[in-house]
PDB file of N, CA and C in Angstrom:
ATOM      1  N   UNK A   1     -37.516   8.560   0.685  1.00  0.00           N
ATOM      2  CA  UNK A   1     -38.589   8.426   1.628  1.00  0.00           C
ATOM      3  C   UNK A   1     -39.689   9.407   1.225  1.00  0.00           C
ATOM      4  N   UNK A   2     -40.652   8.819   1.112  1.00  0.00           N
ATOM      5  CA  UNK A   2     -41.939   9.804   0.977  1.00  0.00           C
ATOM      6  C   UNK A   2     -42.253  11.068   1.746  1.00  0.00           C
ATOM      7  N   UNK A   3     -43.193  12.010   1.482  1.00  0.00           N
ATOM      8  CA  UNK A   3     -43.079  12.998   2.721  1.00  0.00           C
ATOM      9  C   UNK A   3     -44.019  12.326   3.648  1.00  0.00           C
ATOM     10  N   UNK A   4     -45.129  11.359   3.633  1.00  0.00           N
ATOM     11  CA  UNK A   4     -45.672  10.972   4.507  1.00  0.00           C
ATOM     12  C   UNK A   4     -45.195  10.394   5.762  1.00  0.00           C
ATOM     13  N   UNK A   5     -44.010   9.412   5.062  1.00  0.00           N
ATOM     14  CA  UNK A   5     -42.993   8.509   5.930  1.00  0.00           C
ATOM     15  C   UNK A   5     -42.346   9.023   6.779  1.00  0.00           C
ATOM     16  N   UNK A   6     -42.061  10.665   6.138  1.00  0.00           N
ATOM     17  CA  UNK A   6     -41.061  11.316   6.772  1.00  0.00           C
ATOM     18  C   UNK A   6     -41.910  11.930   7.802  1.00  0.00           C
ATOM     19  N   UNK A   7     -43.088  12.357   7.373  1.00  0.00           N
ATOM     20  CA  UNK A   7     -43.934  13.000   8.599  1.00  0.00           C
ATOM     21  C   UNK A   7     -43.905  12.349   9.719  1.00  0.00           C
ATOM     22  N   UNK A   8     -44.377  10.835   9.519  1.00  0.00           N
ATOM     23  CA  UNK A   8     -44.658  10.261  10.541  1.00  0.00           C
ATOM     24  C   UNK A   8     -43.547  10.051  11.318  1.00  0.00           C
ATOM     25  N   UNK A   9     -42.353   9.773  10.856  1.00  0.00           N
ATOM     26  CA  UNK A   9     -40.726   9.457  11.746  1.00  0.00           C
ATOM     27  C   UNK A   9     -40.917  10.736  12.390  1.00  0.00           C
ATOM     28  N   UNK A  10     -40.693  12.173  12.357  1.00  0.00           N
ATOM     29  CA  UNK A  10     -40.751  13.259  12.849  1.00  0.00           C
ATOM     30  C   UNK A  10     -42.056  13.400  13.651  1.00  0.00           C
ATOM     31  N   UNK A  11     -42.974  12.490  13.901  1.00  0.00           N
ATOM     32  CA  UNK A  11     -44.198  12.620  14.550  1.00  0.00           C
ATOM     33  C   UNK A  11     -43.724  11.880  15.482  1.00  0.00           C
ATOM     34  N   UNK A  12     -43.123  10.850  15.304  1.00  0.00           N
ATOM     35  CA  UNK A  12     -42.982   9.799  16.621  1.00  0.00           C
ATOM     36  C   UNK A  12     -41.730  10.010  16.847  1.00  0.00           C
ATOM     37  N   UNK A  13     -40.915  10.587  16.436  1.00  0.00           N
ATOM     38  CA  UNK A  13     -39.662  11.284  16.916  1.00  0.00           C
ATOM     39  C   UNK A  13     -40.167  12.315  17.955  1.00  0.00           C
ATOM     40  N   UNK A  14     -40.678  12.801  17.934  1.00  0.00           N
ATOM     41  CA  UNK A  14     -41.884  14.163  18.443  1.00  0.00           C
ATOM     42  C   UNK A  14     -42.655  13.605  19.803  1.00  0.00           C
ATOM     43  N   UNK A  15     -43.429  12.553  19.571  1.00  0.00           N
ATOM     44  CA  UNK A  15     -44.121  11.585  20.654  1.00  0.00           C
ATOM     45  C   UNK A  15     -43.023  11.115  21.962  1.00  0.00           C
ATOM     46  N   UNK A  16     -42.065  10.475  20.984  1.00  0.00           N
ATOM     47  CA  UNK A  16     -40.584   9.719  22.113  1.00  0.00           C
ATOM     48  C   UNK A  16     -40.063  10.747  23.065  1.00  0.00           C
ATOM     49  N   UNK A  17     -40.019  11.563  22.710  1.00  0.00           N
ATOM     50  CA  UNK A  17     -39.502  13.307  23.096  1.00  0.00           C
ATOM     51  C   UNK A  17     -40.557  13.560  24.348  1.00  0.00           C
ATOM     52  N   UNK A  18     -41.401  14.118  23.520  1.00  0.00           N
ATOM     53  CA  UNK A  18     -42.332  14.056  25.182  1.00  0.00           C
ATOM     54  C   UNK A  18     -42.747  13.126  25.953  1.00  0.00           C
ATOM     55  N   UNK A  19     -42.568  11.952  25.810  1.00  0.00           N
ATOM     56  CA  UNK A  19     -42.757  11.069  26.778  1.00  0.00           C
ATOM     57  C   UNK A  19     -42.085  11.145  27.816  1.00  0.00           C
ATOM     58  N   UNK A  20     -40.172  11.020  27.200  1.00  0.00           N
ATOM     59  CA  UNK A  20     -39.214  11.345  28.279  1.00  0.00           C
ATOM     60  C   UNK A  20     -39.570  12.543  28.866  1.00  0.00           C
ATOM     61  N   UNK A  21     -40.062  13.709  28.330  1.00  0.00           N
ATOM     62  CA  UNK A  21     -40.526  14.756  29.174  1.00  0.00           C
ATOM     63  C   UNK A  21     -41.084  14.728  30.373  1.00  0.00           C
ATOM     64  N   UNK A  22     -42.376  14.039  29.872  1.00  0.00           N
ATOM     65  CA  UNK A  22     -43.371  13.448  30.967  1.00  0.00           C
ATOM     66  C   UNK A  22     -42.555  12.473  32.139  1.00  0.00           C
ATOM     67  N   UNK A  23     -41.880  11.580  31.753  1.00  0.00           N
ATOM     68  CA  UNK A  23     -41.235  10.900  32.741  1.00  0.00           C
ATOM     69  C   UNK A  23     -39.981  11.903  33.320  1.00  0.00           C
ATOM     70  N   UNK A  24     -39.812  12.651  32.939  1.00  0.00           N
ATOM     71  CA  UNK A  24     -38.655  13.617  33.636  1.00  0.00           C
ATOM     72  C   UNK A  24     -39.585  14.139  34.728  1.00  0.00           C
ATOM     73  N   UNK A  25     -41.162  14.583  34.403  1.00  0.00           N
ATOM     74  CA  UNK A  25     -41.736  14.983  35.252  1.00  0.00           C
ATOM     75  C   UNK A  25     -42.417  14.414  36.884  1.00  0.00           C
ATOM     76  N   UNK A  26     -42.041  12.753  36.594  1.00  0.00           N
ATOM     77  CA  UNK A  26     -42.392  11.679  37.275  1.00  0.00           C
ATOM     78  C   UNK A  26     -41.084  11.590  38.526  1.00  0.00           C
ATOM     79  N   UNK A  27     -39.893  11.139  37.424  1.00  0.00           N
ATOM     80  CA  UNK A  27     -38.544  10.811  37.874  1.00  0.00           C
ATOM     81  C   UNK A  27     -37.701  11.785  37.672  1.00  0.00           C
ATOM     82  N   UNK A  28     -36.371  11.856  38.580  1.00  0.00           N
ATOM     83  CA  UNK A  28     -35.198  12.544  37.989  1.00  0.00           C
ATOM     84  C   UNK A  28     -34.300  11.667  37.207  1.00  0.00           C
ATOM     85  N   UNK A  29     -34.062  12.196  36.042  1.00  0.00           N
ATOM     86  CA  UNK A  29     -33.592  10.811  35.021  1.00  0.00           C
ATOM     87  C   UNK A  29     -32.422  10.864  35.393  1.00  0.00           C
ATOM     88  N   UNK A  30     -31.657  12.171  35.657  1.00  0.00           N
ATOM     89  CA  UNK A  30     -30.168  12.354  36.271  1.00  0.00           C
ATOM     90  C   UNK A  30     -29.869  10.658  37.193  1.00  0.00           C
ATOM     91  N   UNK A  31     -30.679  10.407  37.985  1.00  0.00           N
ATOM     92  CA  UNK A  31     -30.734   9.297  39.210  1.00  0.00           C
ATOM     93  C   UNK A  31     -30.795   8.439  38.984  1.00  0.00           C
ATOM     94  N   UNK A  32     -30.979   7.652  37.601  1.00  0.00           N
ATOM     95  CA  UNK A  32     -31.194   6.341  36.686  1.00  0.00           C
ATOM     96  C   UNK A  32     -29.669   6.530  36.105  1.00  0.00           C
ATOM     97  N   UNK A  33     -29.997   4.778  36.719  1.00  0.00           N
ATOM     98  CA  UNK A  33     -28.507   3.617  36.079  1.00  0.00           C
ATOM     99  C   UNK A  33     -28.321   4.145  34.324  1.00  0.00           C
ATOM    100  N   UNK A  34     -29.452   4.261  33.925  1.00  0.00           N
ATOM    101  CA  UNK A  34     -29.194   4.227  32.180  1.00  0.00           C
ATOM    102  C   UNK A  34     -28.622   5.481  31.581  1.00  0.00           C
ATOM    103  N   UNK A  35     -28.079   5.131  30.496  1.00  0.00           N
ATOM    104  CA  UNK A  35     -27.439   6.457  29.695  1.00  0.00           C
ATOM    105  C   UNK A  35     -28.252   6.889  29.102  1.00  0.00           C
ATOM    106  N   UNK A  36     -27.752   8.005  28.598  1.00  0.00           N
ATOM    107  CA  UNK A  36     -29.022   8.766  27.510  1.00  0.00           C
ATOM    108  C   UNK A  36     -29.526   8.210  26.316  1.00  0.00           C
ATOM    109  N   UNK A  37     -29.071   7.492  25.879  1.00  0.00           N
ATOM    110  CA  UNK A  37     -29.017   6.736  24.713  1.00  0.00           C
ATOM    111  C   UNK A  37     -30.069   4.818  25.093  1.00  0.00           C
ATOM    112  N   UNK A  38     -29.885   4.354  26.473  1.00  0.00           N
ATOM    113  CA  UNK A  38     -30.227   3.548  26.763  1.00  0.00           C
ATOM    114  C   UNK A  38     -31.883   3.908  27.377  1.00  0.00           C
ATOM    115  N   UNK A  39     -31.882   5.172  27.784  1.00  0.00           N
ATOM    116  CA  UNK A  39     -33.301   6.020  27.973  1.00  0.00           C
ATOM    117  C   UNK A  39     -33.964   6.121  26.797  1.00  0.00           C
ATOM    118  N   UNK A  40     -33.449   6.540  25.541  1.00  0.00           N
ATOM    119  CA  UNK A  40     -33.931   6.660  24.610  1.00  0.00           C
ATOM    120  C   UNK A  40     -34.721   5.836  23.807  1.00  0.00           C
ATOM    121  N   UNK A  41     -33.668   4.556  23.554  1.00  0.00           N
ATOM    122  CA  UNK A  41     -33.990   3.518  23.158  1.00  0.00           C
ATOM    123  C   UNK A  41     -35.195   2.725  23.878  1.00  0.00           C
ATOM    124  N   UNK A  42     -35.184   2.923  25.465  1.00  0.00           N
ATOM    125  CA  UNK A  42     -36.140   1.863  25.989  1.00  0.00           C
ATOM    126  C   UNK A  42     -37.548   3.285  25.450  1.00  0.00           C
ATOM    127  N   UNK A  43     -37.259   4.533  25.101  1.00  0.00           N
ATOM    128  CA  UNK A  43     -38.426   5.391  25.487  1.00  0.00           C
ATOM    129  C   UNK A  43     -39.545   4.975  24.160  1.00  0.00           C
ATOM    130  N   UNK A  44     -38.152   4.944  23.017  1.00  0.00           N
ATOM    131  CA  UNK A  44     -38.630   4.564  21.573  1.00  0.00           C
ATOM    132  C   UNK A  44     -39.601   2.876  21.052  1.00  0.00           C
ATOM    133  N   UNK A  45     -38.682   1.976  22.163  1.00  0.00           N
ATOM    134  CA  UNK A  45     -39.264   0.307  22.031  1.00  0.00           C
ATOM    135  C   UNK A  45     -40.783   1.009  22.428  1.00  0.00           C
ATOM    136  N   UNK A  46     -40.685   1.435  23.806  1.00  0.00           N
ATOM    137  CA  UNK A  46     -42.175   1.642  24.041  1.00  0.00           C
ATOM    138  C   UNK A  46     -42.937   2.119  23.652  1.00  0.00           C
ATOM    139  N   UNK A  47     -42.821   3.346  22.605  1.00  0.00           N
ATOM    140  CA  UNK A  47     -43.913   3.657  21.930  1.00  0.00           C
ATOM    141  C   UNK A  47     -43.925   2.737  20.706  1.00  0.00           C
ATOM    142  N   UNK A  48     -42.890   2.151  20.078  1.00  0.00           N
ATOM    143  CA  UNK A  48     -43.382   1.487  18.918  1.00  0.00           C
ATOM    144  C   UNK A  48     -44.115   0.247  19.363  1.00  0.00           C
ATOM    145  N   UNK A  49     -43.929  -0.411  20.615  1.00  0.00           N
ATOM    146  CA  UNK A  49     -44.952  -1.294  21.488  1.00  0.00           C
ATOM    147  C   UNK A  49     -46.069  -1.123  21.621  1.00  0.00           C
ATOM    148  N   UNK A  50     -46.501   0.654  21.516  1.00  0.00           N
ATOM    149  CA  UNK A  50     -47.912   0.608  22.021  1.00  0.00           C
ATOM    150  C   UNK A  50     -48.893   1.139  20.545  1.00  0.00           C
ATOM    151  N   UNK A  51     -47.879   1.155  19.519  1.00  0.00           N
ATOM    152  CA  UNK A  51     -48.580   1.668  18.326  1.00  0.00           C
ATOM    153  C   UNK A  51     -49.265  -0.417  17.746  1.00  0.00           C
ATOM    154  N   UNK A  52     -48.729  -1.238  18.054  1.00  0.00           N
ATOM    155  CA  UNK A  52     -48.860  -2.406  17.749  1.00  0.00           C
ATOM    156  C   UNK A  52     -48.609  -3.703  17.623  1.00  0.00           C
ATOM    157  N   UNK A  53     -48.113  -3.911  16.542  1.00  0.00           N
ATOM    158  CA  UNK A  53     -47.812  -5.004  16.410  1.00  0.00           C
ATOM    159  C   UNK A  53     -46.718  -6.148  17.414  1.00  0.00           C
ATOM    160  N   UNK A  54     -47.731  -7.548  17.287  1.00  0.00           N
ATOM    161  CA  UNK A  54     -46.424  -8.384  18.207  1.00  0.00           C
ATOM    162  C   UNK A  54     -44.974  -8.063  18.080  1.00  0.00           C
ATOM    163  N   UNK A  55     -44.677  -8.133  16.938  1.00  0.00           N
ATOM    164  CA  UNK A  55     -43.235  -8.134  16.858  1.00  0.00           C
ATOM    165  C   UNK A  55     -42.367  -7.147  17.389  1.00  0.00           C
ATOM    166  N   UNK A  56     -42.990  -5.800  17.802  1.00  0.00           N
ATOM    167  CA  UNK A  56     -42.823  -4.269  18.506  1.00  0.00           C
ATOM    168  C   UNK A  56     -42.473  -5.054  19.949  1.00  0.00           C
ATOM    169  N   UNK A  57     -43.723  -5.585  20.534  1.00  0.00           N
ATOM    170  CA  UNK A  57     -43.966  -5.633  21.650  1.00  0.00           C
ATOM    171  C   UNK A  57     -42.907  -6.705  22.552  1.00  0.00           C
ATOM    172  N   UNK A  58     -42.423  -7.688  21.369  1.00  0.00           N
ATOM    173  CA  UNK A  58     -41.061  -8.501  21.854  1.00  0.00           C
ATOM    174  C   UNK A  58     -39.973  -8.474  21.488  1.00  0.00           C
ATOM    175  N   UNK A  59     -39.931  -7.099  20.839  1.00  0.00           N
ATOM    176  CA  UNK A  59     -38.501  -6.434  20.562  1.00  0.00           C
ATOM    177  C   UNK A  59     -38.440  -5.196  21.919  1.00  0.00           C
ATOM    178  N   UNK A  60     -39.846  -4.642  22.567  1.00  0.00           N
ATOM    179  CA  UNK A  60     -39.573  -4.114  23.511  1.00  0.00           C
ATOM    180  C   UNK A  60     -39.266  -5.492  25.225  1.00  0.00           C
ATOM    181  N   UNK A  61     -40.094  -6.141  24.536  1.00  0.00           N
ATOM    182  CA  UNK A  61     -39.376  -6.749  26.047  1.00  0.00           C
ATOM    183  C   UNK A  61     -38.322  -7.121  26.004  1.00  0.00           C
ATOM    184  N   UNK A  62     -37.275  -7.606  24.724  1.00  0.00           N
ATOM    185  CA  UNK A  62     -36.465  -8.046  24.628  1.00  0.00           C
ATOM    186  C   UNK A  62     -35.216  -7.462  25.281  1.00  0.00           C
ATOM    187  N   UNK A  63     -35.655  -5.498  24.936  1.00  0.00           N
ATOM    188  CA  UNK A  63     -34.787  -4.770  25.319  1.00  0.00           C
ATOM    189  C   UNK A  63     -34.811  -4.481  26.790  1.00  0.00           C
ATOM    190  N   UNK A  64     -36.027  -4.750  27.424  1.00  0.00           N
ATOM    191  CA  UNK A  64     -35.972  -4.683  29.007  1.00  0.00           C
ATOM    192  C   UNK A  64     -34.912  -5.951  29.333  1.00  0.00           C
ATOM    193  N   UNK A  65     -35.074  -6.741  28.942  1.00  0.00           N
ATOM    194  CA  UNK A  65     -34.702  -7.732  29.413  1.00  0.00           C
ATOM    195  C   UNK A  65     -32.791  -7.590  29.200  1.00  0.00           C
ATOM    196  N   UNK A  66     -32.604  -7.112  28.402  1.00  0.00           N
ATOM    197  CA  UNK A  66     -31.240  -6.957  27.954  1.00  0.00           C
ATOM    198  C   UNK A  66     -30.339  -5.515  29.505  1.00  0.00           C
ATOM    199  N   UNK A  67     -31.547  -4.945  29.414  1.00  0.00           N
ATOM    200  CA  UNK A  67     -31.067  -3.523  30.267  1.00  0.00           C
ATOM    201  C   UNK A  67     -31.538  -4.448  31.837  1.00  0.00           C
ATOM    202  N   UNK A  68     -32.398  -4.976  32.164  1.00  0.00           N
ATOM    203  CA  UNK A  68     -32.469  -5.660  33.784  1.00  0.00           C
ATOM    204  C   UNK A  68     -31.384  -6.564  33.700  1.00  0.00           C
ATOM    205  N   UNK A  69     -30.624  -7.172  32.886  1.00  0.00           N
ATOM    206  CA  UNK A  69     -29.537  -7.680  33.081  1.00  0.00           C
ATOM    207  C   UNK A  69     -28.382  -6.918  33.302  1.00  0.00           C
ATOM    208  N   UNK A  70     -28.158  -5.586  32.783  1.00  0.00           N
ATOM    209  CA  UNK A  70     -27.457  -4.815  33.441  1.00  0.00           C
ATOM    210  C   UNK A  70     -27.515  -4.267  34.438  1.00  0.00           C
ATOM    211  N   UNK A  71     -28.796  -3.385  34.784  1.00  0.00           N
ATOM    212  CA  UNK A  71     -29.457  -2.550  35.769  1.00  0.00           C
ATOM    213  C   UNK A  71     -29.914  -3.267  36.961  1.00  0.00           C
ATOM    214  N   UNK A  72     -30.508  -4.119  36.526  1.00  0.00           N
ATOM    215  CA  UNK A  72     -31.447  -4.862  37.609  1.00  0.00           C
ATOM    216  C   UNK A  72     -33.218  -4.728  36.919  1.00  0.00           C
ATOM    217  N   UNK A  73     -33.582  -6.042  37.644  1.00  0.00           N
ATOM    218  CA  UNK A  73     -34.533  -6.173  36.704  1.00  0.00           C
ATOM    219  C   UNK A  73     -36.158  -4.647  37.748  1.00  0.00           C
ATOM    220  N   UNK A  74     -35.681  -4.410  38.972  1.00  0.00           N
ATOM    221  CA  UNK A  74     -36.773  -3.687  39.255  1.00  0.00           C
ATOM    222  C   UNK A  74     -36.920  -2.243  38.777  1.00  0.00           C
ATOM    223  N   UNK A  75     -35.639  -1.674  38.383  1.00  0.00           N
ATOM    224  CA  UNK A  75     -35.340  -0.499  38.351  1.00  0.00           C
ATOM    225  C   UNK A  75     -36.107  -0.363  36.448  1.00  0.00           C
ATOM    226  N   UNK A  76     -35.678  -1.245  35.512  1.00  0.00           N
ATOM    227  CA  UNK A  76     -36.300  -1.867  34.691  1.00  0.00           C
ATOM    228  C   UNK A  76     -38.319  -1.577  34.078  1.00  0.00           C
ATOM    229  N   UNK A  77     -38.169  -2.410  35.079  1.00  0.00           N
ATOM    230  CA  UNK A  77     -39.434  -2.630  35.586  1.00  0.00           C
ATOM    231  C   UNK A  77     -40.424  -1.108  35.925  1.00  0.00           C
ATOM    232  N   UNK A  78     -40.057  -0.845  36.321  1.00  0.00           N
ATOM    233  CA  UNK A  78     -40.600   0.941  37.028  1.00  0.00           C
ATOM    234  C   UNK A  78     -40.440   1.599  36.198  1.00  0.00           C
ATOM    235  N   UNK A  79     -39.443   2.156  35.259  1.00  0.00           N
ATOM    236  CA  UNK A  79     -39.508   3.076  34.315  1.00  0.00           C
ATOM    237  C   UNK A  79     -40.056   2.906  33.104  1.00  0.00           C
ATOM    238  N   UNK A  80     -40.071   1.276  32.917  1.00  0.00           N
ATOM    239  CA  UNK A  80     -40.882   0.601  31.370  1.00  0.00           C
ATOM    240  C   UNK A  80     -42.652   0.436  31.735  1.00  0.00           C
ATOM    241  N   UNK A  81     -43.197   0.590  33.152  1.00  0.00           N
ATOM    242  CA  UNK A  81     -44.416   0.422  33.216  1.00  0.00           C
ATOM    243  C   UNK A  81     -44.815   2.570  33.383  1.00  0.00           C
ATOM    244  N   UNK A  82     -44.175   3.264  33.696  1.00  0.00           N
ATOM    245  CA  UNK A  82     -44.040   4.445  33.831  1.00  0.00           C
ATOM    246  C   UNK A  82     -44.581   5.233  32.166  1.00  0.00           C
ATOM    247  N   UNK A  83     -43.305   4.318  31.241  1.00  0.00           N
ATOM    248  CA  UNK A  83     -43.022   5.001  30.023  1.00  0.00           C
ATOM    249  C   UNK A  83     -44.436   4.320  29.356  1.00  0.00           C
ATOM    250  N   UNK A  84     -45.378   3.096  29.579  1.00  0.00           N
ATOM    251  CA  UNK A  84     -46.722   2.884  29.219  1.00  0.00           C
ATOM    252  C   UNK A  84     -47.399   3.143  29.684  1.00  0.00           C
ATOM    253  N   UNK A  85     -47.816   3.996  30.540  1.00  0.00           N
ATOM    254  CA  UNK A  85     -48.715   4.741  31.050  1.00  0.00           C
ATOM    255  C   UNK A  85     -48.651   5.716  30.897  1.00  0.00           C
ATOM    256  N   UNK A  86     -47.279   6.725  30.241  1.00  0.00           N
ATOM    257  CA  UNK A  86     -47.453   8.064  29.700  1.00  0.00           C
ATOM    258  C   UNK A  86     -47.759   7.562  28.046  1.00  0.00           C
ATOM    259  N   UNK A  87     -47.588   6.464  27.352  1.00  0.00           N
ATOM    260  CA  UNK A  87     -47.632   6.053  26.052  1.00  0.00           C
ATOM    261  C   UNK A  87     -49.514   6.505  25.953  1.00  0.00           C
ATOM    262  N   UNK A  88     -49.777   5.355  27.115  1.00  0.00           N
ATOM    263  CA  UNK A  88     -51.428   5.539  26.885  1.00  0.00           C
ATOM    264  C   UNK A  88     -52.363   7.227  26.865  1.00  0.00           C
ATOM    265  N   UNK A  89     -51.374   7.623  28.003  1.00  0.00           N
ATOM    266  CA  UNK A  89     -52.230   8.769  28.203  1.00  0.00           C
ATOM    267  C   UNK A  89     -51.862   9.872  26.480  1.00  0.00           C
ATOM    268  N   UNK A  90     -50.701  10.005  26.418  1.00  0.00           N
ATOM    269  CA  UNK A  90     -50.634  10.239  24.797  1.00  0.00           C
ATOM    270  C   UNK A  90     -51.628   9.826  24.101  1.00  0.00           C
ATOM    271  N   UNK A  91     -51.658   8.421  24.027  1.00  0.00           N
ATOM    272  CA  UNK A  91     -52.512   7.886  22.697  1.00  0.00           C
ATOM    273  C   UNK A  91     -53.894   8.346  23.061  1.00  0.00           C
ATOM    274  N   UNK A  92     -54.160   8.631  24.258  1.00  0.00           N
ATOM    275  CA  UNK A  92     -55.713   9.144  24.524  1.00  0.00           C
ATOM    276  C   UNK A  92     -56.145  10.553  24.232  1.00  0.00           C
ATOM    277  N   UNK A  93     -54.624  11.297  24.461  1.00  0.00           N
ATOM    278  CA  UNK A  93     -54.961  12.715  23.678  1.00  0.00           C
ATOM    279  C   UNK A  93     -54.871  13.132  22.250  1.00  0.00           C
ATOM    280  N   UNK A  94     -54.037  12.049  21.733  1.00  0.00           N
ATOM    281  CA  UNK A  94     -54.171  11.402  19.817  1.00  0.00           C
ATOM    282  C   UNK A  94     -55.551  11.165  19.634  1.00  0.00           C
ATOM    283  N   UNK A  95     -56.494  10.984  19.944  1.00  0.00           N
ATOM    284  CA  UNK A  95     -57.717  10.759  19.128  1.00  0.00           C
ATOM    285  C   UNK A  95     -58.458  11.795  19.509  1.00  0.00           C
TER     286      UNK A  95
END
């Protein structure tokens, strides 16, 4: 892997990280149906959702859709519109 490649994985490794931060600051994550790993994953779909491309964006719904079938689809719903609105406010302090 290049060092660029690698920068950037460790940049958005870095981004995913504080997002959940930010939403820790919203929610108590302790109080959510999801595991740490199922937090993670939905935290990660969403930023690679908001960096672009279609194919991001229906691999992240795909994964809501997979977790509201476990969880329920509102609980879902609230933390994936939560985790794009801390995505945006990020991407607004990125430029």
């Amino acid at each position: 892997m290049s060092w660029k490649a690698e920068a950037h994985k460790i940049y958005e490794a870095r981004m995913v990280k504080e997002a959940l931060a930010k939403l820790a600051g919203r929610v108590d994550l302790k109080t959510l149906p999801f595991s740490e790993e199922e937090l993670h994953t939905l935290a990660k779909r969403a930023r690679e959702s908001f960096r672009g491309r279609e194919r991001n964006r229906e691999r992240f719904d795909k994964y809501k859709a997979h977790l509201s079938a476990i969880h329920g689809k509102e609980i879902v719903e609230t933390i994936s519109i939560a985790l794009v609105e801390i995505n945006n406010a990020l991407g607004y302090e990125e430029k």
